[in-house]
C-alpha atoms as a PDB file:
ATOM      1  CA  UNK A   1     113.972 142.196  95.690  1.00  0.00           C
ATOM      2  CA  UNK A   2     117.128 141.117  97.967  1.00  0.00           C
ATOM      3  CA  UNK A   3     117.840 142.804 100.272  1.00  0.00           C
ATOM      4  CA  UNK A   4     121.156 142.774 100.442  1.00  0.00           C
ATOM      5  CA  UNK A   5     121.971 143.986  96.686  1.00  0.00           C
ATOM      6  CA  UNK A   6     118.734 144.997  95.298  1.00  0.00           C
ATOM      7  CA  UNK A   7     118.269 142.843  92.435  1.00  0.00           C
ATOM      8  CA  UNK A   8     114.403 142.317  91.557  1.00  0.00           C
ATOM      9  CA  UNK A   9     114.204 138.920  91.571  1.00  0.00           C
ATOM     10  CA  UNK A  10     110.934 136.804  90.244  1.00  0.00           C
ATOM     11  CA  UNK A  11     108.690 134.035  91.354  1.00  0.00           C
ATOM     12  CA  UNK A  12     105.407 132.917  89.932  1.00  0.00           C
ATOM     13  CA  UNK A  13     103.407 129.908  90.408  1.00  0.00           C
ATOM     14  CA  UNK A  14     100.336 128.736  88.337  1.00  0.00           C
ATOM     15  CA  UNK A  15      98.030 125.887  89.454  1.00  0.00           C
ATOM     16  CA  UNK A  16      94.776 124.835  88.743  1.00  0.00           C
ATOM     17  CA  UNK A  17      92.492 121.740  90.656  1.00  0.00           C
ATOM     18  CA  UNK A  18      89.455 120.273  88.869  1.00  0.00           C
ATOM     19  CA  UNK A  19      86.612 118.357  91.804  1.00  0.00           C
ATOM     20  CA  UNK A  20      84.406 115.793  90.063  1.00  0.00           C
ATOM     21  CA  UNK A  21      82.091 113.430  92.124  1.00  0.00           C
ATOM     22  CA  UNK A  22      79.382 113.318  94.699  1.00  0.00           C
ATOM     23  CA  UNK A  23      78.996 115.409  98.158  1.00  0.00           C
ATOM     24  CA  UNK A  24      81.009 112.461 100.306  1.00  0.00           C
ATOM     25  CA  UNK A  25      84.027 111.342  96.946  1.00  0.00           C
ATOM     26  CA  UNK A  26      85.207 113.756  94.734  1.00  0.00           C
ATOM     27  CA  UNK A  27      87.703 113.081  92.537  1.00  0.00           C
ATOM     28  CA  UNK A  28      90.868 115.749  91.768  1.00  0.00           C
ATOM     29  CA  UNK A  29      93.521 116.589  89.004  1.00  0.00           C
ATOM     30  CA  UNK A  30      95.737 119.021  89.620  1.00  0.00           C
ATOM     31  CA  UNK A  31      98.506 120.675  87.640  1.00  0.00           C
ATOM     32  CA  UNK A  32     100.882 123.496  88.931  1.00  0.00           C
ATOM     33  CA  UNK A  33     104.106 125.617  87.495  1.00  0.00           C
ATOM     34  CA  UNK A  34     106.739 127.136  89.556  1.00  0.00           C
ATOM     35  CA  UNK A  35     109.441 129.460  88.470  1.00  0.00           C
ATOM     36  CA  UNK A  36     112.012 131.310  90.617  1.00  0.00           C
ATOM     37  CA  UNK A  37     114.512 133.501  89.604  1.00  0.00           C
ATOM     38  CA  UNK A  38     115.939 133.108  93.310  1.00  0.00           C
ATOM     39  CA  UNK A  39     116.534 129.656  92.940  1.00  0.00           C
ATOM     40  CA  UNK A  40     117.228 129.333  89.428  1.00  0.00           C
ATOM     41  CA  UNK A  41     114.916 126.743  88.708  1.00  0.00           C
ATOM     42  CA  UNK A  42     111.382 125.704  86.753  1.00  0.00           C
ATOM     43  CA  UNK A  43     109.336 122.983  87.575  1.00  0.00           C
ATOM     44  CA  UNK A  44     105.669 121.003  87.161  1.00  0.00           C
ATOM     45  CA  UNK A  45     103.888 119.033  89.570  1.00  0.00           C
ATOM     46  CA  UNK A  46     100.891 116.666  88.134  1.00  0.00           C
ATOM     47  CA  UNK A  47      98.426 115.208  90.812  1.00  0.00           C
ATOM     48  CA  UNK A  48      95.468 112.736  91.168  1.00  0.00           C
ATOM     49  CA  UNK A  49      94.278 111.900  93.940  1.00  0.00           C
ATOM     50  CA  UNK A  50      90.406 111.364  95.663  1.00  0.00           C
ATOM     51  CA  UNK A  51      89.031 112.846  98.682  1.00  0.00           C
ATOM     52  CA  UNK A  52      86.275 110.993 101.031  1.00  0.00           C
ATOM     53  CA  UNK A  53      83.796 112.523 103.373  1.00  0.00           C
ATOM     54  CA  UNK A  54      84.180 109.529 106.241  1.00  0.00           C
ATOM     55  CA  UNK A  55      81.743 111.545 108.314  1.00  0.00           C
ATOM     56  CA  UNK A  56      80.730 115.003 109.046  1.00  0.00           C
ATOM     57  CA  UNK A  57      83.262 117.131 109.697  1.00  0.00           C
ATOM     58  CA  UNK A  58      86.283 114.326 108.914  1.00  0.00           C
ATOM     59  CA  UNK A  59      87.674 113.822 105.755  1.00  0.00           C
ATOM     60  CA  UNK A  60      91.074 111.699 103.966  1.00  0.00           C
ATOM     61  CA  UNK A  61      92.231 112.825 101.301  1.00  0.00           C
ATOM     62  CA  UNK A  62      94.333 110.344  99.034  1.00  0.00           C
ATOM     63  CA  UNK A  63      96.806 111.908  96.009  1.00  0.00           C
ATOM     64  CA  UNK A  64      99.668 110.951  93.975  1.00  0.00           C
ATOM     65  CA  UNK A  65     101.254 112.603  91.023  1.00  0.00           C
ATOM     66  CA  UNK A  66     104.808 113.489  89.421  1.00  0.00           C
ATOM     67  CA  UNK A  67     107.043 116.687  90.068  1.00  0.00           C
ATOM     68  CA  UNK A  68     109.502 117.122  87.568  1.00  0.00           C
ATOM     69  CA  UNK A  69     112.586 119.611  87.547  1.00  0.00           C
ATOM     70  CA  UNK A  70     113.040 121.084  84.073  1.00  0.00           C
ATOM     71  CA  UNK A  71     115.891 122.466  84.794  1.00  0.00           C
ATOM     72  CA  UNK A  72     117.702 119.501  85.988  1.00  0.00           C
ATOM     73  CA  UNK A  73     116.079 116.954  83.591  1.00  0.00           C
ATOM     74  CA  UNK A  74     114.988 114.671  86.864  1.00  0.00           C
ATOM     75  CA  UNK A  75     111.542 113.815  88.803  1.00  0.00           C
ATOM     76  CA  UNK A  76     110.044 111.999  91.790  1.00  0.00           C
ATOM     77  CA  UNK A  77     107.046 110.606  92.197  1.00  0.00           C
ATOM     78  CA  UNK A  78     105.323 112.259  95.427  1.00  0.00           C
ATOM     79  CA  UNK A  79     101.945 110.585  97.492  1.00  0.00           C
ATOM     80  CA  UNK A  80     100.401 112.516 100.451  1.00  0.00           C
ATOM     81  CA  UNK A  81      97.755 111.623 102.547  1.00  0.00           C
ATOM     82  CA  UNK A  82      95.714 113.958 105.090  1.00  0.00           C
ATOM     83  CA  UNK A  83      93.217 113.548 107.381  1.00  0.00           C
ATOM     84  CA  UNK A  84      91.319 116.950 108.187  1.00  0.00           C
ATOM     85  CA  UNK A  85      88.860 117.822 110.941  1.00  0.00           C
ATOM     86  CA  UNK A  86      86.498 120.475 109.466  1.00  0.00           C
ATOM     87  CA  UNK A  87      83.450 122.661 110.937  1.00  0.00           C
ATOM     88  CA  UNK A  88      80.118 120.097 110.876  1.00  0.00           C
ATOM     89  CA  UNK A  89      77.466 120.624 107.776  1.00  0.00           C
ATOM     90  CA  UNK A  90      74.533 120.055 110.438  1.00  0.00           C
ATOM     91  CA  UNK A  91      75.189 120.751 113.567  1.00  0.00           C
ATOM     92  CA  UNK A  92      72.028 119.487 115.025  1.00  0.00           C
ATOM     93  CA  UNK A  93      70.579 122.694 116.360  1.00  0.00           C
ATOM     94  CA  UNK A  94      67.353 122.437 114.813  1.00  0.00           C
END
């Protein structure tokens, strides 16, 4: 709701990610749907991509994939890459 006039006003967004592989690469599709009444718009983002455990605790991830604007009939092709630090499997306190 706005609050300026009170108009309900939605937004939803679907998405699903599927991991196949082993502990250090795993593979990843992804698929997600936006819709906003707010901005007046649909669209669909498609992704592949492949993340790999360099070491414990670090990790690249690697996707690509298409959004697409049904509303305006156009799409982009979008890449990201990430590096993350996470918390270490082992930490060696045995």
């Amino acid at each position: 709701r706005t609050p300026l006039d009170s108009v309900w006003q939605a937004d939803l967004t679907l998405n699903g990610r599927v991991f196949v592989g082993a502990k250090g690469v795993k593979g990843v599709v992804e698929g997600q749907y936006q819709m906003s009444q707010r901005e007046n718009s649909q669209e669909w983002l498609g992704t592949m991509g492949v993340e790999i455990g360099v070491m414990d605790g670090l990790w690249m991830h690697f996707y690509a994939g298409y959004n697409h604007n049904m509303d305006l009939g156009q799409g982009n092709l979008v890449t990201n890459f990430n590096l993350l630090l996470t918390l270490p499997e082992n930490f060696g306190l045995n």
